[in-house]
N, C-alpha and C. Protein backbone atom coordinates (compact mmCIF):
# COMPACT_ATOMS: atom_id res chain seq x y z
N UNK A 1 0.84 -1.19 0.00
CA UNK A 1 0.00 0.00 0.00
C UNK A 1 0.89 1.25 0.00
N UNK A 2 0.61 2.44 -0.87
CA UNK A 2 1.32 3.55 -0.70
C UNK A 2 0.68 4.11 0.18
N UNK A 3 1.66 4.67 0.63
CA UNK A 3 1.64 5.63 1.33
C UNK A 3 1.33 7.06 1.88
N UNK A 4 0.90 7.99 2.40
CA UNK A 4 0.96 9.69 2.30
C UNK A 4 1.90 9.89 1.59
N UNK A 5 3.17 9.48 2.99
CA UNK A 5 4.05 10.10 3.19
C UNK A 5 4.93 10.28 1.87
N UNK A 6 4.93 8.75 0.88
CA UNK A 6 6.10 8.20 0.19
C UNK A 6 5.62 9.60 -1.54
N UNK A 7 4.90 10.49 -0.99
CA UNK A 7 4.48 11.62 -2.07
C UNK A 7 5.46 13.11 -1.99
N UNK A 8 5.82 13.66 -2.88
CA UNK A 8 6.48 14.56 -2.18
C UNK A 8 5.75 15.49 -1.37
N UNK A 9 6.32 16.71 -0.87
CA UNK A 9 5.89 17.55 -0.32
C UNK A 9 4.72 18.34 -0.54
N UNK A 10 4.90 18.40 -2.15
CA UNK A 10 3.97 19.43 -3.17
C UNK A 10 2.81 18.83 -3.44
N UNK A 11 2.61 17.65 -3.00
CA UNK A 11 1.44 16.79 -3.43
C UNK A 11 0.84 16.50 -2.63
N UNK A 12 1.80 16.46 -1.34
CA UNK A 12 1.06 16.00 -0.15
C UNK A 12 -0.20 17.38 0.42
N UNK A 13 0.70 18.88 0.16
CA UNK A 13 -0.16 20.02 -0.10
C UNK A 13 -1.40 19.93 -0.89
N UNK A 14 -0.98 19.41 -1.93
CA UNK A 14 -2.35 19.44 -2.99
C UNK A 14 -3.46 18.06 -2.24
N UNK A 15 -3.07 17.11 -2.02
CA UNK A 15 -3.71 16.63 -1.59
C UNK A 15 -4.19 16.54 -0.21
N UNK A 16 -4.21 17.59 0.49
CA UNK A 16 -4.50 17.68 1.81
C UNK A 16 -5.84 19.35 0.90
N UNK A 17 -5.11 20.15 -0.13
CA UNK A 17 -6.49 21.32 -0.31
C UNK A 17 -7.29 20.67 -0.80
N UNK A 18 -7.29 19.40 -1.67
CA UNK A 18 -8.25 18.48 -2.46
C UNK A 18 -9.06 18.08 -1.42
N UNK A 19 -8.71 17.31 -0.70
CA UNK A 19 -9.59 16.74 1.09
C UNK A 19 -10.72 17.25 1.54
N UNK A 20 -10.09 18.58 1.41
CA UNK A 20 -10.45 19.72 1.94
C UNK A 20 -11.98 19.98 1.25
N UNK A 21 -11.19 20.71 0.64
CA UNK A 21 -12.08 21.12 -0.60
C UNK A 21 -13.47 19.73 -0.88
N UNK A 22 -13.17 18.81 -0.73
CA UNK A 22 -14.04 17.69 -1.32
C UNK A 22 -14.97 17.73 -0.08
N UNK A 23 -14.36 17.95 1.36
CA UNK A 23 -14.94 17.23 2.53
C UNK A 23 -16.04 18.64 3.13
N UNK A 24 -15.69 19.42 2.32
CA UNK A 24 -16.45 21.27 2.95
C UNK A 24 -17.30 21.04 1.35
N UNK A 25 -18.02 20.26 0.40
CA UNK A 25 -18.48 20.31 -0.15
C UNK A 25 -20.09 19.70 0.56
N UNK A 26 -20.78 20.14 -0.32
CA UNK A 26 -22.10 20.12 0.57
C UNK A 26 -22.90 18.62 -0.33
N UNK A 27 -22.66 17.96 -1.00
CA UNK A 27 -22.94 16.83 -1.66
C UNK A 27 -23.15 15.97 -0.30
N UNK A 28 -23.74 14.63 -1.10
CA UNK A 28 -23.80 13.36 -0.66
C UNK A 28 -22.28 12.99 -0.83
N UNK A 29 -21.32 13.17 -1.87
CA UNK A 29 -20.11 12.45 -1.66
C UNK A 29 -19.73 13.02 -0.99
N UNK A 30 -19.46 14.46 -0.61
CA UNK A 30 -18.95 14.55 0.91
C UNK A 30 -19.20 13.86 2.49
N UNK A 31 -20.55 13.47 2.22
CA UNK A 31 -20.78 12.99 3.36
C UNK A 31 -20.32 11.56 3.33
N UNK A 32 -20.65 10.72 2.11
CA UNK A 32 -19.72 9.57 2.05
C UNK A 32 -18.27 9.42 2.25
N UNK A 33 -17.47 10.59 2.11
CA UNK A 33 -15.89 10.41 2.32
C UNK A 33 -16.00 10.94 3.41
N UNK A 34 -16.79 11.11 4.15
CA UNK A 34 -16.32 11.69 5.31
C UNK A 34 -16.96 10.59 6.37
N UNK A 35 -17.89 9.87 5.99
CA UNK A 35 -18.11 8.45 6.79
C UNK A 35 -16.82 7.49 6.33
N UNK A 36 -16.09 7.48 5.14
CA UNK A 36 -15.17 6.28 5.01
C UNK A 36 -13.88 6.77 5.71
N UNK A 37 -13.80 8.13 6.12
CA UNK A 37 -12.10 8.70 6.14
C UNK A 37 -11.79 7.61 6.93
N UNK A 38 -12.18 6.95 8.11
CA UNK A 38 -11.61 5.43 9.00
C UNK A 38 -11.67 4.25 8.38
N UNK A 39 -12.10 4.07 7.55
CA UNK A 39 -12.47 3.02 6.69
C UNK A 39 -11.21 3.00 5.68
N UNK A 40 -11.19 3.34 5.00
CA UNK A 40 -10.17 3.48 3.79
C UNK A 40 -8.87 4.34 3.90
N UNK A 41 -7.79 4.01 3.03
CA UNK A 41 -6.34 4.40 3.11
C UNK A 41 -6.35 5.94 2.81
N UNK A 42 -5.97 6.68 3.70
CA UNK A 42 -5.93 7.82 3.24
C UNK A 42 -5.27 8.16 2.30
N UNK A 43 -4.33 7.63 1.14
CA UNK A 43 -3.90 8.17 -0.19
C UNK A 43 -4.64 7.83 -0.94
N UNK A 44 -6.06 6.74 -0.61
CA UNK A 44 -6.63 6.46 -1.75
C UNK A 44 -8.06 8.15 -1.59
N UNK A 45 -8.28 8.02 -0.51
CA UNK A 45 -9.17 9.56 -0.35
C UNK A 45 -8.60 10.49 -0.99
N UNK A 46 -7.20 10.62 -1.07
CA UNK A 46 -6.86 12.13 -1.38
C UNK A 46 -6.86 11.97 -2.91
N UNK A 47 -6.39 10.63 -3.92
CA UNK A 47 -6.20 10.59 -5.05
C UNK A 47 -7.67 10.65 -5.72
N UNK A 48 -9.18 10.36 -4.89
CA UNK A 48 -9.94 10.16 -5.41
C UNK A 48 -10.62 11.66 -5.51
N UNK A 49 -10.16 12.11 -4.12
CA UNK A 49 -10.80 13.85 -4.03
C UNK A 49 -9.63 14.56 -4.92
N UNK A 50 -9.24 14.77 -5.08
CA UNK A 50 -8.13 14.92 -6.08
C UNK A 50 -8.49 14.96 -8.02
N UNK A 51 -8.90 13.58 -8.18
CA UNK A 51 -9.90 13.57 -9.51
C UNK A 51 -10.94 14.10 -9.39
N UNK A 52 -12.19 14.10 -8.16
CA UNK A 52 -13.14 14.44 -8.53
C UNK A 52 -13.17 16.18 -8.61
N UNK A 53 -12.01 16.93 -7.32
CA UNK A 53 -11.90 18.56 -7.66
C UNK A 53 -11.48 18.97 -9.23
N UNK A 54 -10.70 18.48 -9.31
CA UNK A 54 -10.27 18.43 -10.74
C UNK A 54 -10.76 18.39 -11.78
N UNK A 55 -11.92 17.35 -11.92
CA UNK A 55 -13.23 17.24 -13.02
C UNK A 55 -14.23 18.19 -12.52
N UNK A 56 -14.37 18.66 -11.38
CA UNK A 56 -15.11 20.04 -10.93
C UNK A 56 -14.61 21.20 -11.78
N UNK A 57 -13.22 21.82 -11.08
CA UNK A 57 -12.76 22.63 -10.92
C UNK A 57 -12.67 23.17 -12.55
N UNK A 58 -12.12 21.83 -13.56
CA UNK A 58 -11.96 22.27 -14.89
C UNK A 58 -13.28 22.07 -15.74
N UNK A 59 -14.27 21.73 -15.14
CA UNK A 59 -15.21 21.46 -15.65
C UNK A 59 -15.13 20.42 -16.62
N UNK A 60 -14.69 19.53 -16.63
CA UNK A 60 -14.70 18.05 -17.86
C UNK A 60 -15.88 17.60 -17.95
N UNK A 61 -15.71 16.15 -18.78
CA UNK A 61 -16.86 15.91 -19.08
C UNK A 61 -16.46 14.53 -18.66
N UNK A 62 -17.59 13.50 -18.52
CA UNK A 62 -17.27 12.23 -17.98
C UNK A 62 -16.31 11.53 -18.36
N UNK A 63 -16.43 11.76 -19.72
CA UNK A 63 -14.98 11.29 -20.98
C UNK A 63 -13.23 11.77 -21.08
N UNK A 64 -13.56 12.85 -20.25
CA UNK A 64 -12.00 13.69 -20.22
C UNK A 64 -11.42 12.96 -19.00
N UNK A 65 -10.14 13.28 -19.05
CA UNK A 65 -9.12 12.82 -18.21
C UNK A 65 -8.57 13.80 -17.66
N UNK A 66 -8.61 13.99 -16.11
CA UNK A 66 -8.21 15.19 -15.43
C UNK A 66 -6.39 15.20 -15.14
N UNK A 67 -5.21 15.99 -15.20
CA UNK A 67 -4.41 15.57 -15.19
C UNK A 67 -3.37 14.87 -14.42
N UNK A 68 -4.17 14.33 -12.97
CA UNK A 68 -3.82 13.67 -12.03
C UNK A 68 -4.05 12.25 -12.55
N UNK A 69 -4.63 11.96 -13.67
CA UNK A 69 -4.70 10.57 -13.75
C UNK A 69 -3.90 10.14 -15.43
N UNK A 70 -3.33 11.40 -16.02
CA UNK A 70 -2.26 10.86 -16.88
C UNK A 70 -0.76 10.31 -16.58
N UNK A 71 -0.65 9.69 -17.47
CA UNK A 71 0.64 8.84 -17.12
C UNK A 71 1.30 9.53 -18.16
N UNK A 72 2.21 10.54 -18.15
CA UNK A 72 3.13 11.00 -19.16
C UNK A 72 3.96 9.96 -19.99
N UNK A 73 4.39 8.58 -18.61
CA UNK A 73 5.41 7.47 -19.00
C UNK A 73 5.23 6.62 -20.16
N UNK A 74 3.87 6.58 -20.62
CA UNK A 74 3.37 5.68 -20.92
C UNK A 74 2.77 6.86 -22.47
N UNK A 75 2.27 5.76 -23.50
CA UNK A 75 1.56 5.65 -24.36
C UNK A 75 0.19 6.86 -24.24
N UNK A 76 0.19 7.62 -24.76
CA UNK A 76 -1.13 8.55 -24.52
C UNK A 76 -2.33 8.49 -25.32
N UNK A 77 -3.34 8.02 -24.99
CA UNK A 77 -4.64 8.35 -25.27
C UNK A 77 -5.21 9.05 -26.21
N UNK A 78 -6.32 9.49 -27.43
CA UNK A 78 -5.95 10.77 -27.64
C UNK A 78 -7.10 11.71 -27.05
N UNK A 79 -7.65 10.63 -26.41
CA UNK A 79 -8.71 11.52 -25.11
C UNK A 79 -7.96 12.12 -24.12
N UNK A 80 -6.88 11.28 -23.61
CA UNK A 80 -5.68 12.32 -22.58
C UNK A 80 -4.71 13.06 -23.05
N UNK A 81 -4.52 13.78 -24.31
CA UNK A 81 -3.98 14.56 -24.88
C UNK A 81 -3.83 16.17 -24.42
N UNK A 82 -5.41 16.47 -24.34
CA UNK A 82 -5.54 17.96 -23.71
C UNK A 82 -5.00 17.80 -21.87
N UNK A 83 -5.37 17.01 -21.44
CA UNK A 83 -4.54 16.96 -20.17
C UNK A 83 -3.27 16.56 -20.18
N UNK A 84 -2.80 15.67 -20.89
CA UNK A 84 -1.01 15.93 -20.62
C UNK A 84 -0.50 17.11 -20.76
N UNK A 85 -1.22 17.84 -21.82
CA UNK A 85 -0.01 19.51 -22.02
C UNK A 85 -0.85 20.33 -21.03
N UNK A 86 -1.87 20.02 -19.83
CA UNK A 86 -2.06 20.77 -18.96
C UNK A 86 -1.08 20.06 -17.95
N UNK A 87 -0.98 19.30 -17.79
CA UNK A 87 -0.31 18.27 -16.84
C UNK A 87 1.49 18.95 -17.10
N UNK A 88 1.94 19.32 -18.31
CA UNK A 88 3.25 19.43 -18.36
C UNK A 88 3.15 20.58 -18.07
N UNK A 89 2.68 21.71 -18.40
CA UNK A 89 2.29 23.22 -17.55
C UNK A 89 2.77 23.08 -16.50
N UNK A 90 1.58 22.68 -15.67
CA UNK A 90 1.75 22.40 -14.17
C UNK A 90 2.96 21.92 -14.03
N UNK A 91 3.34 20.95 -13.94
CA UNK A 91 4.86 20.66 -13.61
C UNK A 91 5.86 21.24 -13.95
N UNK A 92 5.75 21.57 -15.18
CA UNK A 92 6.63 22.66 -15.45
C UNK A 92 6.85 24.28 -14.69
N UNK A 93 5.72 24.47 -13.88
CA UNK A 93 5.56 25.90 -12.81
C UNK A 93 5.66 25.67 -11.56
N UNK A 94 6.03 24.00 -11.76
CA UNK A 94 6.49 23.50 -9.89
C UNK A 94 4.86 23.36 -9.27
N UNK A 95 3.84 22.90 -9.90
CA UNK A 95 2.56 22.52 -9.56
C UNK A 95 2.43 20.82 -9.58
N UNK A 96 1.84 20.42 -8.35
CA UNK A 96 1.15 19.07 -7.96
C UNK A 96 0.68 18.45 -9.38
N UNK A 97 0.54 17.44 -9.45
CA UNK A 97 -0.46 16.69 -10.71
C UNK A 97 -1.39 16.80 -9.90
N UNK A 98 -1.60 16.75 -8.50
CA UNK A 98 -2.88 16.60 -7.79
C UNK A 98 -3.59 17.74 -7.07
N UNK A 99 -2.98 19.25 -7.54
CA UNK A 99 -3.67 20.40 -7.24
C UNK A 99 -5.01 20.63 -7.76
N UNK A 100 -6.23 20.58 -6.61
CA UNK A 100 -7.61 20.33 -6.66
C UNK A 100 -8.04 21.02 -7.79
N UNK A 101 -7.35 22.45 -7.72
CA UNK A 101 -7.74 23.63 -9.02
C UNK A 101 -6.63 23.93 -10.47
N UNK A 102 -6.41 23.37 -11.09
CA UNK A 102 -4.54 23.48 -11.75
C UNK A 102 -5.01 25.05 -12.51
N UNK A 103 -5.69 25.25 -12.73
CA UNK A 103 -6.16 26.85 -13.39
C UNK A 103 -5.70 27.77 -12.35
N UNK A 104 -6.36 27.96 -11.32
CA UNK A 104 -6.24 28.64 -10.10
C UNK A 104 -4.77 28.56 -9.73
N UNK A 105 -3.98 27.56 -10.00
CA UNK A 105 -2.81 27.22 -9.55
C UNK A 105 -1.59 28.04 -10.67
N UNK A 106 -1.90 27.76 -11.78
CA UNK A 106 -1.25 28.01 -13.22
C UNK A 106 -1.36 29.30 -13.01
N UNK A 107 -2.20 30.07 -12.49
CA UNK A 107 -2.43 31.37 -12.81
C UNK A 107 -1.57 32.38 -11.41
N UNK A 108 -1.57 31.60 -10.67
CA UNK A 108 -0.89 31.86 -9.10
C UNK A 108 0.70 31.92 -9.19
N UNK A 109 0.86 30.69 -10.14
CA UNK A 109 2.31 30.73 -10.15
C UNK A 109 2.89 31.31 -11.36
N UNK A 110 1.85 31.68 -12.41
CA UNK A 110 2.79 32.66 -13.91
C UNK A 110 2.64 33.86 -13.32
N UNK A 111 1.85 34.69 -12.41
CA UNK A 111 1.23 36.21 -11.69
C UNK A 111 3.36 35.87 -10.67
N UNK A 112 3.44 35.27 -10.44
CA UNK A 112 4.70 34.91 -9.41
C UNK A 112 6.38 35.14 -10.47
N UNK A 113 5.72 34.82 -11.68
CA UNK A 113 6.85 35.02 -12.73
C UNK A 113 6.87 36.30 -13.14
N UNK A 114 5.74 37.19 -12.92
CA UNK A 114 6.21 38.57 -13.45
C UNK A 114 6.52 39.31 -12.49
């Protein structure tokens, strides 16, 4: 089982505002992750609140791939296309793959470059 910890620093951030963010949401899935937080591994909560802020935040569609769940390593999709070159952005500005908002984030850290 992974771990929190075995994430870096920057992720462990993003995935602690994702939590967040998912668990101060006023839904039924908030109230479901917030009955499992003892139940289940907490990296699997944060990776799942994590996709679902993400398909919020950018507004996708059931079909899109948010960029916490591309694999750069690997073979690309050409449904995960528009998220890898959001995905290389982000990393490229020192942003989480798992920052709940990557817009909000992208825009925080190019405002930091001028």
């Amino acid at each position: 089982m992974t771990r929190y910890i075995d994430f870096p620093e920057k992720d462990r951030r993003a995935f602690d505002l994702a939590v967040k963010a998912s668990l101060t949401d006023s839904t039924a899935v908030a109230e479901f992750r917030q009955a499992m937080k003892d139940k289940v591994a907490p990296i699997d909560i944060a990776i799942q609140a994590s996709f679902r802020m993400q398909m919020e935040t950018l507004r996708l569609e059931p079909s899109e791939t948010p960029p916490c769940f591309v694999d750069l390593g690997a073979p690309l999709a050409k449904s995960d296309l528009t998220a890898a070159v959001l995905l290389r952005r982000m990393l490229k500005l020192g942003i989480s793959a798992y920052h709940p908002d990557p817009m909000k984030a992208i825009e925080a850290a190019e405002a930091k470059l001028t």
